[in-house]
Protein backbone atom coordinates (compact mmCIF):
# COMPACT_ATOMS: atom_id res chain seq x y z
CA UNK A 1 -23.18 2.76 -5.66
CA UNK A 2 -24.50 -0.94 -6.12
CA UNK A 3 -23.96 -3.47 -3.38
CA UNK A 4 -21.72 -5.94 -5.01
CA UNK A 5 -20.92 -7.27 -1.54
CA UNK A 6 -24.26 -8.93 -1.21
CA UNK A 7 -23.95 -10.96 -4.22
CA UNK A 8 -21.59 -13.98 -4.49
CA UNK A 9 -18.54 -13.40 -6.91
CA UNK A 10 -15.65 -15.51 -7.32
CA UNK A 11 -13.30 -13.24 -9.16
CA UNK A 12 -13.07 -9.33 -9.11
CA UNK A 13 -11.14 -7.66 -11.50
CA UNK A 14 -9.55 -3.89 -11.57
CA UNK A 15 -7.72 -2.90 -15.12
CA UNK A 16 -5.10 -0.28 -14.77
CA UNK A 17 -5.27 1.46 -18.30
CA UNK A 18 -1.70 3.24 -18.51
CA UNK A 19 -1.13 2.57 -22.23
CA UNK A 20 1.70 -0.14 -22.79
CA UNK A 21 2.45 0.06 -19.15
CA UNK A 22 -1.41 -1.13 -18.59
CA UNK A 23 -2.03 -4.87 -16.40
CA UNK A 24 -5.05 -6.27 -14.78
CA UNK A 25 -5.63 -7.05 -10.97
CA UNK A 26 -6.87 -9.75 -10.33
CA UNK A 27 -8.76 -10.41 -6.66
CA UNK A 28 -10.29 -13.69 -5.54
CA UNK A 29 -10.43 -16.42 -3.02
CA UNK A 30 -8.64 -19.65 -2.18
CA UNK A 31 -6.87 -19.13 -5.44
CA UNK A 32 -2.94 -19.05 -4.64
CA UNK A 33 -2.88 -22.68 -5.97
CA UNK A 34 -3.50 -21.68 -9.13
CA UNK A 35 -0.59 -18.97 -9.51
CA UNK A 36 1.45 -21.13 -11.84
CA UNK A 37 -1.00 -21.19 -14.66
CA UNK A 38 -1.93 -17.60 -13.98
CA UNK A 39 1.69 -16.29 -14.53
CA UNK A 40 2.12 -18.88 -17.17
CA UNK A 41 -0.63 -17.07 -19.31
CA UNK A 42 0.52 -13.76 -18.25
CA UNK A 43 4.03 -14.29 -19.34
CA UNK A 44 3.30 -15.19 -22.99
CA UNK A 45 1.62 -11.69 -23.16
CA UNK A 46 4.62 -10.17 -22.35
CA UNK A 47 6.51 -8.48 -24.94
CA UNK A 48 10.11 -9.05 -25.66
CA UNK A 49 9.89 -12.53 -24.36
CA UNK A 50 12.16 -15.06 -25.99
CA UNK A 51 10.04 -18.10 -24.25
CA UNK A 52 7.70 -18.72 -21.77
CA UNK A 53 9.64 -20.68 -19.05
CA UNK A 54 12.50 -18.53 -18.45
CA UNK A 55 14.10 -17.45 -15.32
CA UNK A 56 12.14 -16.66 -12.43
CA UNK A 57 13.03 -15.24 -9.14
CA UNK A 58 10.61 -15.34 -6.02
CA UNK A 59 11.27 -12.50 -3.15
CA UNK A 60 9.06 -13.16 -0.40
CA UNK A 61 10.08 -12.61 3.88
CA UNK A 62 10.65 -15.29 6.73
CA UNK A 63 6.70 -14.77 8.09
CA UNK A 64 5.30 -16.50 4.65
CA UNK A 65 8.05 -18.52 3.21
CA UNK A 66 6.90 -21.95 4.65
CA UNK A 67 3.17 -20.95 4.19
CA UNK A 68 1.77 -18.86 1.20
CA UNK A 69 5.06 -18.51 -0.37
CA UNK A 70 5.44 -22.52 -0.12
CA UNK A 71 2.35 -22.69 -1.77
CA UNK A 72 3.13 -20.24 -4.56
CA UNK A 73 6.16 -22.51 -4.94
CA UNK A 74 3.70 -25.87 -5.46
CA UNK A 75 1.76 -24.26 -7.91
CA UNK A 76 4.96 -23.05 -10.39
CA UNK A 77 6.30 -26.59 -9.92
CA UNK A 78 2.49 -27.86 -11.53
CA UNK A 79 3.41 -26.23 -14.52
CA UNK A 80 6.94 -26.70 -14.64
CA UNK A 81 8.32 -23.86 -14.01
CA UNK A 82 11.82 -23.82 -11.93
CA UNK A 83 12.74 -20.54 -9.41
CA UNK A 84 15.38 -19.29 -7.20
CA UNK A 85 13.17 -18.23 -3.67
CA UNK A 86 15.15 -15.09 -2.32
CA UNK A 87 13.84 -14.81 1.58
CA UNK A 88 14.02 -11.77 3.57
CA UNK A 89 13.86 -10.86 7.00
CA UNK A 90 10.25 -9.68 8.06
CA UNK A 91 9.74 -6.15 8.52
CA UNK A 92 10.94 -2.61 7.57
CA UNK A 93 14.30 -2.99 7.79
CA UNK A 94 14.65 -5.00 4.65
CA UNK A 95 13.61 -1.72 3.10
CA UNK A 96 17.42 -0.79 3.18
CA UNK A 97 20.08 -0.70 0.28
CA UNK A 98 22.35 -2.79 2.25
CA UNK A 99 19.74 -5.43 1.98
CA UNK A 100 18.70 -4.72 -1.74
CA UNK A 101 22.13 -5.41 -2.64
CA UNK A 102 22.59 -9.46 -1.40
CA UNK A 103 19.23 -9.83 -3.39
CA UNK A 104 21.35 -8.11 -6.57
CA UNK A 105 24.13 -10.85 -5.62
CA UNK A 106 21.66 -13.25 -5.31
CA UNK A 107 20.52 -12.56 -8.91
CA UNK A 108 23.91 -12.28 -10.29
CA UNK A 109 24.66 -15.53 -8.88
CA UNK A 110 21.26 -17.25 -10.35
CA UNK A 111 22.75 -15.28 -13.81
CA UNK A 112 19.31 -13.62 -14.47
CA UNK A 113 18.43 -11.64 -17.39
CA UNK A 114 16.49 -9.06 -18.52
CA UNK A 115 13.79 -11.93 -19.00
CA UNK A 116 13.99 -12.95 -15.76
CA UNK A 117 10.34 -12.30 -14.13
CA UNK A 118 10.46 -11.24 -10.50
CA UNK A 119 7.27 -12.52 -8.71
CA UNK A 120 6.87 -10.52 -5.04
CA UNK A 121 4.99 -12.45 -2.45
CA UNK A 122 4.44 -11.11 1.03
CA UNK A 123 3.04 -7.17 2.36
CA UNK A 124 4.31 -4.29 1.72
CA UNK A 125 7.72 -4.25 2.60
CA UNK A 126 8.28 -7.17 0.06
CA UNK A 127 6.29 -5.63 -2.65
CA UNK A 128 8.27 -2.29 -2.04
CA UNK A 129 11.82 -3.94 -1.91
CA UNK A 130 11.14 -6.66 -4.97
CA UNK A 131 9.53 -3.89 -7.03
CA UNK A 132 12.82 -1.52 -6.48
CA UNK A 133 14.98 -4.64 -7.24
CA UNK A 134 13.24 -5.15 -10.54
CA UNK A 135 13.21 -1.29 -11.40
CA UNK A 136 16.74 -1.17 -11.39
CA UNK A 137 18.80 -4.80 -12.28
CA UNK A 138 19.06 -4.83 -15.58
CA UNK A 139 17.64 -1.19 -15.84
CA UNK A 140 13.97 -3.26 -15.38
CA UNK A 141 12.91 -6.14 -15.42
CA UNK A 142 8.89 -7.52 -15.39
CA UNK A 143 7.71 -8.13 -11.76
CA UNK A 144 4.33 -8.99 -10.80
CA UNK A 145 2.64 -8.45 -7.16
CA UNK A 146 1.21 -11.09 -5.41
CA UNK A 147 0.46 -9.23 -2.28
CA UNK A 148 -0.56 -11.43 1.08
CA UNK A 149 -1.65 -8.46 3.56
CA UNK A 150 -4.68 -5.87 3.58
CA UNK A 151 -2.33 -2.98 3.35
CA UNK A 152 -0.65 -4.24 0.64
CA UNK A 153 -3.46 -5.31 -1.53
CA UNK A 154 -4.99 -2.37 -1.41
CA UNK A 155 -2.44 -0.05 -1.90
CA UNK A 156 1.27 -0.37 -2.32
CA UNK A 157 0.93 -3.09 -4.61
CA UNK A 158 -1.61 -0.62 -7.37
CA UNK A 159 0.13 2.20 -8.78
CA UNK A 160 4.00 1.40 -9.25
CA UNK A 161 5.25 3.00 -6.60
CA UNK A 162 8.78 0.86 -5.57
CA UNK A 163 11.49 2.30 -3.24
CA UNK A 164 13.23 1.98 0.50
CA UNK A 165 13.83 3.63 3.10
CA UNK A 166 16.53 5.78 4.11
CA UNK A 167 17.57 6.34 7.90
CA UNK A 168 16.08 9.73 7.51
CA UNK A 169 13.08 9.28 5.71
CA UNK A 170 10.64 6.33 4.75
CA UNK A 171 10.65 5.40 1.17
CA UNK A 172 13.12 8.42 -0.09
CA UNK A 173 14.62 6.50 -2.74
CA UNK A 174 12.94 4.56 -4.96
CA UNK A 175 11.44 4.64 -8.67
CA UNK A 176 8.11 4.30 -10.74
CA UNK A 177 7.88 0.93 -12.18
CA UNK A 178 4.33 -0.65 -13.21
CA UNK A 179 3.80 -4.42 -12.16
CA UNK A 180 2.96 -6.78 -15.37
CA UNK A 181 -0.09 -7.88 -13.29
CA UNK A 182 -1.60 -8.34 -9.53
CA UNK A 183 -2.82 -11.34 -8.09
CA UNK A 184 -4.60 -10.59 -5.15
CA UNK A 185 -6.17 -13.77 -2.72
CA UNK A 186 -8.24 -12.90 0.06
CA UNK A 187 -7.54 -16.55 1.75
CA UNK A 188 -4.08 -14.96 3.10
CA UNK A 189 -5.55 -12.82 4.94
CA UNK A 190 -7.12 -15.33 7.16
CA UNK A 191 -3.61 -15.90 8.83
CA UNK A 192 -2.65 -12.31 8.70
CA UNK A 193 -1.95 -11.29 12.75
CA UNK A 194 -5.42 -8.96 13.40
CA UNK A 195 -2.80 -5.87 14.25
CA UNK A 196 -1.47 -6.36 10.45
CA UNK A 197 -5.28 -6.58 9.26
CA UNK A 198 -6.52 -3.41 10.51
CA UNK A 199 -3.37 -1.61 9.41
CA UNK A 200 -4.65 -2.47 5.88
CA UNK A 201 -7.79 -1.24 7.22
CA UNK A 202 -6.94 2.50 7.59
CA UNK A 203 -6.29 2.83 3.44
CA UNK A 204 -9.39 0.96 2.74
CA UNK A 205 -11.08 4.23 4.99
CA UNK A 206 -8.65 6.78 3.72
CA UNK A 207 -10.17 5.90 0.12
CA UNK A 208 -13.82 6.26 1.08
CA UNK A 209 -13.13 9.87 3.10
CA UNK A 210 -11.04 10.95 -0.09
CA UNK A 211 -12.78 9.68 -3.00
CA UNK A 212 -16.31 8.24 -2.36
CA UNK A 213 -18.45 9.37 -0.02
CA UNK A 214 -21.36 6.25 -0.51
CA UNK A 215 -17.77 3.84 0.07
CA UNK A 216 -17.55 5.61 3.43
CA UNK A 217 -20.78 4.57 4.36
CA UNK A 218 -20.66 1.44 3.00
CA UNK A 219 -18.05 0.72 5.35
CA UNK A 220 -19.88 2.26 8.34
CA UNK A 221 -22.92 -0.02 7.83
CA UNK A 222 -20.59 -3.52 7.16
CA UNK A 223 -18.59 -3.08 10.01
CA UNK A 224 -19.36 -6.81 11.57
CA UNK A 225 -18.28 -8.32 8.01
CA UNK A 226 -15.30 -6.28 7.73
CA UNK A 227 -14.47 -7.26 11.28
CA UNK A 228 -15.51 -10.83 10.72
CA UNK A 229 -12.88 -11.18 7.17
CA UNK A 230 -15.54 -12.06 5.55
CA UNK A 231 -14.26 -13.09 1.95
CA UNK A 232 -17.54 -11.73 0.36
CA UNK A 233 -17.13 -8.13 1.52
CA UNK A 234 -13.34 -8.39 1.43
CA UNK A 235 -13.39 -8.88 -2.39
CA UNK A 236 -15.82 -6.02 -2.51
CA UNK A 237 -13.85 -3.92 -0.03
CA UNK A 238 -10.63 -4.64 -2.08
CA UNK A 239 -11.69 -4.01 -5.53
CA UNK A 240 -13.20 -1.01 -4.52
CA UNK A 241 -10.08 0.23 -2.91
CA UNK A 242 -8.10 -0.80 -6.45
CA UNK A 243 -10.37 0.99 -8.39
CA UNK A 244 -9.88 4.20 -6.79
CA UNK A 245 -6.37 4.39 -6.38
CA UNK A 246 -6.65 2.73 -10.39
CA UNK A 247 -8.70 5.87 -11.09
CA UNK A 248 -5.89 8.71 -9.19
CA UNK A 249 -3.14 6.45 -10.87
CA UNK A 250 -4.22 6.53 -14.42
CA UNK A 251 -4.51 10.65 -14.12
CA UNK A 252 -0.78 10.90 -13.03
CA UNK A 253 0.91 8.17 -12.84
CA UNK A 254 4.38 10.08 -12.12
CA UNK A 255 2.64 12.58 -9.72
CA UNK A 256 2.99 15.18 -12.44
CA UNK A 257 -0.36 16.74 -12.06
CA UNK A 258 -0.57 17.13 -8.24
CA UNK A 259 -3.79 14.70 -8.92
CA UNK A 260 -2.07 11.64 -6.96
CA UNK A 261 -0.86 13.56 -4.46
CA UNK A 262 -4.76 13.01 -3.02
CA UNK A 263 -3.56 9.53 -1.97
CA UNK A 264 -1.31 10.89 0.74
CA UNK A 265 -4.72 11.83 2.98
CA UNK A 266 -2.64 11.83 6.50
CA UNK A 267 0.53 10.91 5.29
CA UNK A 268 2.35 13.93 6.36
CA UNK A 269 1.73 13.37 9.67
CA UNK A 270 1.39 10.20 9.95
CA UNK A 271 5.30 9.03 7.73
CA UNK A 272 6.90 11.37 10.82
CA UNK A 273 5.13 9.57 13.36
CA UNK A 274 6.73 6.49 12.13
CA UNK A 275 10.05 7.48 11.19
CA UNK A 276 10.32 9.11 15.05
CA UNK A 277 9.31 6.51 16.82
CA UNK A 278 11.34 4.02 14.74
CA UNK A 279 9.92 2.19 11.70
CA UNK A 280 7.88 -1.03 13.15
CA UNK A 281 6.78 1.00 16.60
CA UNK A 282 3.69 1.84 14.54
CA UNK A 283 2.54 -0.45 11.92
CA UNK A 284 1.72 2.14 8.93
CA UNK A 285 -1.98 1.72 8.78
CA UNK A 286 -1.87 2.97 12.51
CA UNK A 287 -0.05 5.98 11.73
CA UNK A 288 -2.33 6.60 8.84
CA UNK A 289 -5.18 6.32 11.02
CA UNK A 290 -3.40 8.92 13.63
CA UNK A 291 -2.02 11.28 10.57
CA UNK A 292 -5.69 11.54 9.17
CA UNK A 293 -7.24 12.42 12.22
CA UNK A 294 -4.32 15.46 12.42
CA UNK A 295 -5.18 15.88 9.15
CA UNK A 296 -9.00 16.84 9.67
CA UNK A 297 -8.54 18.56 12.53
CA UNK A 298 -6.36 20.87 10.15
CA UNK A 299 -8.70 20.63 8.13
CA UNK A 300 -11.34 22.20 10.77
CA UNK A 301 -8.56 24.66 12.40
CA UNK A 302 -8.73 26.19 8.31
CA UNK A 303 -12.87 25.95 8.74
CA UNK A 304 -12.69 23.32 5.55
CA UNK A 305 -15.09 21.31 7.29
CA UNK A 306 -17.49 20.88 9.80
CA UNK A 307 -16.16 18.84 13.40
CA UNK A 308 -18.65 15.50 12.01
CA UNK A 309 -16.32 14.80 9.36
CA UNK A 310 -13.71 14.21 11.99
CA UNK A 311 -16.02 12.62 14.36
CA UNK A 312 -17.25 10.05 11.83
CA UNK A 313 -13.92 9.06 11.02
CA UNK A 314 -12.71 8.62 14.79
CA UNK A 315 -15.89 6.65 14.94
CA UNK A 316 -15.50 4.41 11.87
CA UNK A 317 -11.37 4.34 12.83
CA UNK A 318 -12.64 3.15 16.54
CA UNK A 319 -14.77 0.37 15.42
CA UNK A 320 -11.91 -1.73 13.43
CA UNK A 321 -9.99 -0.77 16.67
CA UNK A 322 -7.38 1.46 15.03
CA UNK A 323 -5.70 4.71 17.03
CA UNK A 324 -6.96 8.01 16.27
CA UNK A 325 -4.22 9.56 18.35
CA UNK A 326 -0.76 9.23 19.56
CA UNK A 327 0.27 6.29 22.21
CA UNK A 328 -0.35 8.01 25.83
CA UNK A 329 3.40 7.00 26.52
CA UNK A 330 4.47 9.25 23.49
CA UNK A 331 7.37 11.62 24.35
CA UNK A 332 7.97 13.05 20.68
CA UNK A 333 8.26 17.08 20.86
CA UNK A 334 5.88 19.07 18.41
CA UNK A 335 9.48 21.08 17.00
CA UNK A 336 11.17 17.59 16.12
CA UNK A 337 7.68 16.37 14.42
CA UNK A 338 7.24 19.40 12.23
CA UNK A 339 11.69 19.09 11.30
CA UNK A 340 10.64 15.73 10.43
CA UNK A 341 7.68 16.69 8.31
CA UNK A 342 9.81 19.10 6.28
CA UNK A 343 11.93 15.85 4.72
CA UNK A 344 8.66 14.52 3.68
CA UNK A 345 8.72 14.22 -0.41
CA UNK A 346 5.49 15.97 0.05
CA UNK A 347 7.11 18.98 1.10
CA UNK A 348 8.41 21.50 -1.37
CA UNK A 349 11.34 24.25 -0.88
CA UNK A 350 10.47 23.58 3.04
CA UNK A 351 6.90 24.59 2.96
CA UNK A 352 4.32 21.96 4.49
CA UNK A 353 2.20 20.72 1.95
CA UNK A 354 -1.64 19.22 3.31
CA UNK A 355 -3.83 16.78 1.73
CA UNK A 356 -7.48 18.22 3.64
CA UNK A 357 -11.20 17.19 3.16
CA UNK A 358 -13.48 19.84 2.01
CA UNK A 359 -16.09 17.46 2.72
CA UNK A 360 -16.49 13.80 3.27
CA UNK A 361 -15.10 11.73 0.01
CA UNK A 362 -13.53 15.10 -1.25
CA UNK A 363 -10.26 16.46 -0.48
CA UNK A 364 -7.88 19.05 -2.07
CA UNK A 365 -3.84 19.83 -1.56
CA UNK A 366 -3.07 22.95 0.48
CA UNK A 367 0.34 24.48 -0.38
CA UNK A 368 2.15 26.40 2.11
CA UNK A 369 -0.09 25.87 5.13
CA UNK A 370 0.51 28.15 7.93
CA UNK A 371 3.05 26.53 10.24
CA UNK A 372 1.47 27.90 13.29
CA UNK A 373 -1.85 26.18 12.42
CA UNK A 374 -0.03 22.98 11.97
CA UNK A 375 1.72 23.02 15.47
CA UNK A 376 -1.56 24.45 17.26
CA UNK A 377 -3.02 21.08 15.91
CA UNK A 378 -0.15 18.63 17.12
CA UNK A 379 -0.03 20.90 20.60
CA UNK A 380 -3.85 20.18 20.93
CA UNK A 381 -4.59 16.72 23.02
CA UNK A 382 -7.20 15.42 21.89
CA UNK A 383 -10.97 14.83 23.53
């Protein structure tokens, strides 16, 4: 791998080739002003279209809408372009259907179409909700990301994945439904709170122990940069991240295969850890960072691997300051963490199904893992 992070570039760009579903993600810097020309020239590419300034709905949360959001707003007022701005509440539980139907009211009332473009500003959460709300008014509608977190840019907004929670599960309903394009600016993460950066930080690490091996170590060796936000490296970071997950998503897009199932390196654990302690208790990039170290240790248990795959990723995990095991205060019982596990979509007919390393930037799905194995590791404290 080349060092792209050592050489000044002002735009990166990731294409997501999935035939007529295929758009282009765009990452750069100090760029948010220019949105409204951007969508502008992305709209007249979009088939179907009667015009190009038609109805256009913004969903961002409460943390943005006077900041990044705002300025979104500025720049589709420069080219003329009018917009209803739909604001939730921050955090997870705007994932809900309760909530996802006053944005359908909303949309009745603004009489949108199925030409009405959906733009999502904000992390996650917003990119998860909007997405669901354009996959099913209308029967779809085109909605493009413009994701403002780490976590977000680097992997919920790539790959089409749209949905909300249910009380007993995290994201159990929800669809597949391909953004017309991403517009990724590293400036927002300069206000992002640092807990909310290094949750984005555990995906960008997930990729390099799943995928790419030389990514791994990339990280390892830029850790003052990464730590620092330095645009530079964060553009480098972030495409790199986009192209992987690009690469999984264009090989099974529907999770068909069993290919893209690779992408849910600690997930297992790490979606019960959040649901039990309540969605929010953990940000999700900390209980990815918990999950995957469960997940290696499996991983070891099953002699996959040798202990210095773990041991590099505690140490990599450690020095962007994220967990790599549960809160000391923790009172959740290993029985009620593997009954949680088995609602995970992962799991099939009630056996536990493992994403494990085989070696560092390799891993490979284990059906039917031994359930004994599983609660040896979450009996185990760790060292």
């Amino acid at each position: 791998m080349s060092n792209p992070a050592e050489q000044e570039t002002e735009l990166e760009t990731v294409d997501v080739a999935l035939g007529d579903r295929s758009y282009r993600i765009e990452i750069g810097s100090n760029r948010l002003l220019e949105f409204g020309a951007y969508l502008k020239h992305l709209a007249a590419s979009i088939p179907h279209r009667s015009d190009i300034i038609g109805k256009l709905a913004v969903i961002t949360d409460s943390n943005i809408s006077g900041t990044h959001a705002a300025d979104l707003a500025h720049s589709l007022a420069d080219v003329g372009w009018p917009h209803q701005m739909i604001v939730l509440d921050a955090g997870e539980t705007s994932k809900s259907l309760d909530v996802i139907a006053t944005v359908y009211d909303r949309l009745v009332e603004f009489q949108a179409d199925r030409q009405t473009i959906i733009v999502a500003i904000g992390g996650g959460v917003v990119g998860d909700a909007a997405g669901f709300v354009a996959a099913t008014f209308g029967r779809g509608i085109p909605f493009v990301q413009v994701p403002t977190t780490l976590l977000a840019q680097v992997d919920s907004s790539v790959g089409g994945k749209v949905g909300v929670n249910h009380p007993k599960a995290k994201n159990l309903i929800g669809a597949f439904h391909q953004p017309k394009g991403v517009f990724i600016d590293t400036a927002t993460l300069k206000t992002l709170p640092d807990r909310d950066y290094r949750s984005g930080l555990a995906e960008v690490i997930k990729y390099g122990v799943i995928l790419d091996a030389e990514f791994f170590e990339f990280l390892e060796t830029h850790i003052a940069d990464i730590n620092d936000r330095d645009p530079q490296t964060l553009r480098h970071v972030i495409a790199t991240s986009c192209r992987l997950k690009a690469d999984v998503v264009e090989r099974d897009e529907f999770e068909r295969t069993g290919l893209r199932a690779v992408l849910n390196y600690g997930h297992t654990f790490a979606h019960a850890f959040e649901a039990l302690f309540g969605y929010g208790e953990l940000t999700h990039g900390e209980a990815v960072a918990i999950g995957m170290i469960h997940a290696s240790r499996l991983a070891e248990r099953l002699q996959l691997i040798e202990t210095d795959v773990t041991a590099r990723q505690i140490s990599l995990l450690g020095q962007v300051q994220l967990p790599t095991r549960l809160p000391e205060t923790s009172q959740l019982k290993t029985d009620e963490i593997l009954d949680r596990m088995k609602l995970d979509k992962k799991t099939v007919a009630g056996r536990l199904r493992f994403v494990l390393p085989t070696k560092l930037g390799h891993v490979e799905v284990f059906q039917d893992v031994p359930e004994a194995d599983v609660r040896a590791v979450l009996d185990t404290t760790p060292e």
